[in-house]
C-alpha atoms as a PDB file:
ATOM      1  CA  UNK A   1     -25.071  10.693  22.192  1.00  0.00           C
ATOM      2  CA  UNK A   2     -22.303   8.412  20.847  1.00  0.00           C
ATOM      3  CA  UNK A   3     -18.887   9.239  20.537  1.00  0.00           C
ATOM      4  CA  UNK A   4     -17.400   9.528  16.949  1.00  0.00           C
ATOM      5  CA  UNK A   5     -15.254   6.339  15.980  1.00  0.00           C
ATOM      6  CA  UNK A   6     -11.333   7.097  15.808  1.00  0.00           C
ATOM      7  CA  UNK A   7     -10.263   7.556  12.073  1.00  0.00           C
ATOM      8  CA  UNK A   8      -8.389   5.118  10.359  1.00  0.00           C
ATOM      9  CA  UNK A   9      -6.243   5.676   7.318  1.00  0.00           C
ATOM     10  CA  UNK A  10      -7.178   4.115   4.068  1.00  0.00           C
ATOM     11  CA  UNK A  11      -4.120   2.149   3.267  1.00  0.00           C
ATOM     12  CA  UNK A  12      -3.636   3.520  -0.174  1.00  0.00           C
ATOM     13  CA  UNK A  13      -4.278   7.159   1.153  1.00  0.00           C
ATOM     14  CA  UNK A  14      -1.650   6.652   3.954  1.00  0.00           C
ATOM     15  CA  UNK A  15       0.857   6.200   1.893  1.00  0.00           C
ATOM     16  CA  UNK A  16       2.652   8.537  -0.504  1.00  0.00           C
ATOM     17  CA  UNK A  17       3.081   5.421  -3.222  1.00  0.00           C
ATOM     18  CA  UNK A  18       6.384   6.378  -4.515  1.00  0.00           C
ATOM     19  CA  UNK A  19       8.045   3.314  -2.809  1.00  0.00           C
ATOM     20  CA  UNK A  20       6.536  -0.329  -2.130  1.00  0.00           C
ATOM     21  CA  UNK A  21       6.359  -0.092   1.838  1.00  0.00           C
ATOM     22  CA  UNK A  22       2.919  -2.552   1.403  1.00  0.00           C
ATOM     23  CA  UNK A  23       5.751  -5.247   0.937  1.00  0.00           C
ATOM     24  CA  UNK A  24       4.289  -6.426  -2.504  1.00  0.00           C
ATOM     25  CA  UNK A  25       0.696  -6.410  -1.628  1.00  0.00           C
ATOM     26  CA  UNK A  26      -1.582  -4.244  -3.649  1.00  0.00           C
ATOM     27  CA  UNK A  27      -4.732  -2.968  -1.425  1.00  0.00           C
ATOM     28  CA  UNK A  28      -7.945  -1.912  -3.161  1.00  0.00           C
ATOM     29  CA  UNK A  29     -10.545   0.542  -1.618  1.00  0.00           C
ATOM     30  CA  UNK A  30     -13.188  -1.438  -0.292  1.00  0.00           C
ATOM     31  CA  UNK A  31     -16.542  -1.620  -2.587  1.00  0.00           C
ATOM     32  CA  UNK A  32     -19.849  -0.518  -1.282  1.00  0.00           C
ATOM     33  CA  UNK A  33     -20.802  -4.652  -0.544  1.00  0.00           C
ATOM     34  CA  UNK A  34     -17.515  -4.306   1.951  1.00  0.00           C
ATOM     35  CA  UNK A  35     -14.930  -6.722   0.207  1.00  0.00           C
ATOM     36  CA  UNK A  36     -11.656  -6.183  -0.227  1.00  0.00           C
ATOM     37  CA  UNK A  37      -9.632  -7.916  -3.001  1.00  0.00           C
ATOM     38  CA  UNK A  38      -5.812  -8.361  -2.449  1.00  0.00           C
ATOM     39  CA  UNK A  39      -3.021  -9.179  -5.134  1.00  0.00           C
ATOM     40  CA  UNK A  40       0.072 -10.901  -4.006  1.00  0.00           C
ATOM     41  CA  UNK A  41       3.276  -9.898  -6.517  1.00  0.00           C
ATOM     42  CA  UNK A  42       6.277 -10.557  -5.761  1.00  0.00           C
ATOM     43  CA  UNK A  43       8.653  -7.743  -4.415  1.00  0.00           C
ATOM     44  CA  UNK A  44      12.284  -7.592  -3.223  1.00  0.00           C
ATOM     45  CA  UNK A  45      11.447  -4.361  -1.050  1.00  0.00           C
ATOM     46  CA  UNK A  46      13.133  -5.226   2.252  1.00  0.00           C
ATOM     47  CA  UNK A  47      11.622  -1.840   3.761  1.00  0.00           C
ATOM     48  CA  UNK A  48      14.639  -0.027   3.374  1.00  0.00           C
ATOM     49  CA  UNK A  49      13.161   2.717   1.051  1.00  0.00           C
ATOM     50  CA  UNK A  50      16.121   5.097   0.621  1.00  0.00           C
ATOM     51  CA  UNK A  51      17.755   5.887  -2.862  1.00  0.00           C
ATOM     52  CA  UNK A  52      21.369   6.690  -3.229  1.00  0.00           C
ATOM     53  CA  UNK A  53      21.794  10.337  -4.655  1.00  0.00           C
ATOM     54  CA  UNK A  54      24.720   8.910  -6.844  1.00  0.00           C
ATOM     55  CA  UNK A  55      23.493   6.180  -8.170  1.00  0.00           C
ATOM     56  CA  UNK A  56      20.036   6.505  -8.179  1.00  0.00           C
ATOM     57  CA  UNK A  57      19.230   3.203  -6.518  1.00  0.00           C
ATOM     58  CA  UNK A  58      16.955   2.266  -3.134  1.00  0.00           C
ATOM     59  CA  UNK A  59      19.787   1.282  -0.575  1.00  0.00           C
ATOM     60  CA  UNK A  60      17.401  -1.364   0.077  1.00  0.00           C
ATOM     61  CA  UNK A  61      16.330  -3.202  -3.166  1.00  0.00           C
ATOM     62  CA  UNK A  62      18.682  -2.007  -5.588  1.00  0.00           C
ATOM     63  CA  UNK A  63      15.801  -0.632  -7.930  1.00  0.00           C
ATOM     64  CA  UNK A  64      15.480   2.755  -9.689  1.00  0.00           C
ATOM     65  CA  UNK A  65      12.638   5.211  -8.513  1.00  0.00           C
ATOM     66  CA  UNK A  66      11.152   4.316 -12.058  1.00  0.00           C
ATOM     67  CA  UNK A  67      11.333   0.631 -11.438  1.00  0.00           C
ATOM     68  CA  UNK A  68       9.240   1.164  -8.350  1.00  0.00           C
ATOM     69  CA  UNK A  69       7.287   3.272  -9.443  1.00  0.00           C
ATOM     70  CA  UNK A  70       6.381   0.935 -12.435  1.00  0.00           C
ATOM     71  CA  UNK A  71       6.412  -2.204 -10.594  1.00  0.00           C
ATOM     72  CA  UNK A  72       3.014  -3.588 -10.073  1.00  0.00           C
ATOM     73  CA  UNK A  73       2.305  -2.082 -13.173  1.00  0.00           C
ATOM     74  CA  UNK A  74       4.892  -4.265 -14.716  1.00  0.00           C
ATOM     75  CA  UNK A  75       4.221  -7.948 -16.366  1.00  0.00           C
ATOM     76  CA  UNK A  76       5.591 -10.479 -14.716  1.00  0.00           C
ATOM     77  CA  UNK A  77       8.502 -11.160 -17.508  1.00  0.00           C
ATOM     78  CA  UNK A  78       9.626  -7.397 -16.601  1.00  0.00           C
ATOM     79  CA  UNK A  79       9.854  -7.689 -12.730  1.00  0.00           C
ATOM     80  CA  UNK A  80      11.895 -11.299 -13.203  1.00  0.00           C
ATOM     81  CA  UNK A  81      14.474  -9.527 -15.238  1.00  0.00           C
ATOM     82  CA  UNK A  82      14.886  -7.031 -12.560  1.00  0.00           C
ATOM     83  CA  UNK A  83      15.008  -9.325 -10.047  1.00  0.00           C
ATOM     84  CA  UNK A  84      17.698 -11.364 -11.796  1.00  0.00           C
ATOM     85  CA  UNK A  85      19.843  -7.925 -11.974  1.00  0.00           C
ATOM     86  CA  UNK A  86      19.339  -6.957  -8.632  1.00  0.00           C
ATOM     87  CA  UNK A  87      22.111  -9.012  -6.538  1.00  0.00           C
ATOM     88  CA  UNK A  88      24.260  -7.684  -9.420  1.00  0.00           C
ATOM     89  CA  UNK A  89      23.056  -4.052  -8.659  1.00  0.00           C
ATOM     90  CA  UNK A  90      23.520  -4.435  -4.871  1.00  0.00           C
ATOM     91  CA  UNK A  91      26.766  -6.119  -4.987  1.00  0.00           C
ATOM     92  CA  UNK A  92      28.605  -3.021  -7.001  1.00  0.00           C
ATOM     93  CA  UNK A  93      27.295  -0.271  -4.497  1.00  0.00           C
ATOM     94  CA  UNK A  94      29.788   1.340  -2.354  1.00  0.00           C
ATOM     95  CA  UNK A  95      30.471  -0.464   0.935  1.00  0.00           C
ATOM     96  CA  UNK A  96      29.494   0.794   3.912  1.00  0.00           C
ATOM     97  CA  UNK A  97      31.671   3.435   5.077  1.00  0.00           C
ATOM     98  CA  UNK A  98      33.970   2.197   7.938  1.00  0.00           C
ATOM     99  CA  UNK A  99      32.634   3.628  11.864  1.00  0.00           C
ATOM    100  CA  UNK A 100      34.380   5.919  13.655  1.00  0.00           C
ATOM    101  CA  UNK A 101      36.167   4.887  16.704  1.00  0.00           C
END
């Protein structure tokens, strides 16, 4: 008698896909012949996935839940424009608040 293999999440499962904590890379389910196809886009999530309840942007990124949401969905013309705005968008947030000493 064998002992059952430890599970291992399916990346796409394991994740809730609101953010883009893959870094960019879009994982398929691997087909029954085993391959798995990958899709490099480019992303400027820095794995800081936290919006700002003012402003509605990641802390991280600068972009809107809908802009992640939409991003690999996006054509490439879309995401460039976005990614032009962003040091923009990240410059204007509050600073940091000062620590306490």
């Amino acid at each position: 008698m064998t002992a059952p293999k430890p599970s291992v999440p399916n990346p796409v499962s394991a994740c809730d896909q609101t953010h883009d904590c893959l870094g960019g890379r879009v994982i398929y389910p691997a087909p029954a012949d085993g391959l798995v196809e990958s899709t490099m886009i480019e992303s400027p999530c820095v794995k800081i996935c936290t919006l700002d309840a003012r402003s509605g942007l990641c802390l991280g990124c600068g972009r809107s839940i809908d802009e992640i949401a939409r991003w690999g969905a996006m054509t490439a013309e879309e995401r460039a424009r976005i990614m032009r705005e962003l040091p923009d968008r990240l410059a204007r947030r509050d600073p940091a608040p000062a620590a306490l000493g």
